[in-house]
Protein backbone atom coordinates (compact mmCIF):
# COMPACT_ATOMS: atom_id res chain seq x y z
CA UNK A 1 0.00 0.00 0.00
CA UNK A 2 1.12 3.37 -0.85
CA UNK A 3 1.54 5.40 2.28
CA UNK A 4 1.84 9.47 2.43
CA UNK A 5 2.15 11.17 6.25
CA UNK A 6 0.68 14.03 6.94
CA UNK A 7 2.40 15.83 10.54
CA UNK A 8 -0.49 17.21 12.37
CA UNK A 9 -2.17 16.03 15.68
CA UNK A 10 -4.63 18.72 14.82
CA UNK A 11 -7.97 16.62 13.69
CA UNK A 12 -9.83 19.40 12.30
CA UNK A 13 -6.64 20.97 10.13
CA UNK A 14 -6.33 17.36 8.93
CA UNK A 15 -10.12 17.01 7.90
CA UNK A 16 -9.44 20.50 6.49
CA UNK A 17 -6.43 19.25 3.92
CA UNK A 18 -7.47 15.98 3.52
CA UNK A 19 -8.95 16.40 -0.07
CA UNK A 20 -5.71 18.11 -0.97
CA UNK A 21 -3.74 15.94 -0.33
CA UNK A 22 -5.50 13.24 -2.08
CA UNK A 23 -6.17 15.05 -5.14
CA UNK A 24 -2.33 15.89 -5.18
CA UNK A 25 -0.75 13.95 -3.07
CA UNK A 26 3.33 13.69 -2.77
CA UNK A 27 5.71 11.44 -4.43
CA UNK A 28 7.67 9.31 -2.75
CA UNK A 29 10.29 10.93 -0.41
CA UNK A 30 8.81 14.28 -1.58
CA UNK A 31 7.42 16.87 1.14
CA UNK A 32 5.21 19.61 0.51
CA UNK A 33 3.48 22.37 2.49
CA UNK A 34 -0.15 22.29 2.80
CA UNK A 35 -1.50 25.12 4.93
CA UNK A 36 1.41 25.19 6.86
CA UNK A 37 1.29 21.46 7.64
CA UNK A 38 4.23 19.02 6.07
CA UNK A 39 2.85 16.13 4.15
CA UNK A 40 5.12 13.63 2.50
CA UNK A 41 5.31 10.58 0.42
CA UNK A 42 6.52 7.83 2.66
CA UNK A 43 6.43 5.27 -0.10
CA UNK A 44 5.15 1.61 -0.02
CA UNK A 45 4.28 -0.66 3.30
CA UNK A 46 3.75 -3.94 3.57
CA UNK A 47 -0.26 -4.72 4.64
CA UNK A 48 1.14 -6.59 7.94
CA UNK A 49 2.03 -2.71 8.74
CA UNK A 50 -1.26 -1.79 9.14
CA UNK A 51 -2.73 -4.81 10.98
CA UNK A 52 0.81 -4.18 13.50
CA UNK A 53 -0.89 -0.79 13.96
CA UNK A 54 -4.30 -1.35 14.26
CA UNK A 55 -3.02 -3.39 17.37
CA UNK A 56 -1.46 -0.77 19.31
CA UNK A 57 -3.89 0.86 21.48
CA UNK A 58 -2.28 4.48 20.75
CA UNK A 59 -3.20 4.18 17.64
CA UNK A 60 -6.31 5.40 15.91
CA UNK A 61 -7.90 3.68 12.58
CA UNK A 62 -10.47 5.21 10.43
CA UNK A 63 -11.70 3.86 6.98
CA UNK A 64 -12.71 5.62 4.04
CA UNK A 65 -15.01 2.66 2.51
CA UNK A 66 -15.26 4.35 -1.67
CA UNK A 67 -12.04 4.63 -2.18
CA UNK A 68 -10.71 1.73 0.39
CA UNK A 69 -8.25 4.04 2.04
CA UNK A 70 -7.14 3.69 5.77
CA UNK A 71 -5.69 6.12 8.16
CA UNK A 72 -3.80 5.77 11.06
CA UNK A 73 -3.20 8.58 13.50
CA UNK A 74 -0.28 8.25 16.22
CA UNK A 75 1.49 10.96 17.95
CA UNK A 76 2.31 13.98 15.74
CA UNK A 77 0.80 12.07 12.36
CA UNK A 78 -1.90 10.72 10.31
CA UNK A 79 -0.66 8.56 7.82
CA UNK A 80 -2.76 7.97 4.73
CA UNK A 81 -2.64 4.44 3.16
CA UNK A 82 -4.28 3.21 -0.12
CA UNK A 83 -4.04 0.71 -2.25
CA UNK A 84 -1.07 1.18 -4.41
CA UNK A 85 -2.47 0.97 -8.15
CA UNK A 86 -5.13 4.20 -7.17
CA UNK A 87 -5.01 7.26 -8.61
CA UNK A 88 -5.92 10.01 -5.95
């Protein structure tokens, strides 16, 4: 899955960039400025990632079901994961 972090524990900045991102999101080991927040392309993780996470009880998992994109939020970041072969 193709993964791009976005470094904000600020919920309602990320809900407020979200769509930006996706509809121009970074490429791999590229960082851009969105609204003053960083968001780079972290590249591919393996799926077992995500299941590793989704254990952790700091971590937070939401689901975007039409476009079968997950996000994890930990710490400082939400990090946006979708399937590798979509197109934002």
């Amino acid at each position: 899955m193709k993964c791009i972090s976005v470094y904000t524990r600020d919920f309602a900045l990320f809900s407020d960039i979200y769509e930006q991102v996706m509809e121009a999101p970074p490429e791999e080991n590229e960082e851009i400025i969105i609204e003053g927040v960083t968001v780079s392309g972290a590249g591919d993780v393996p799926d077992q990632y995500i299941e590793r996470m989704r254990l952790k009880p700091e971590v937070v998992v939401m689901k975007e079901k039409e476009r079968n994109i997950m996000i994890l939020q930990h710490g400082d970041v939400f990090e946006i994961c979708m399937p590798s072969d979509q197109s934002a």
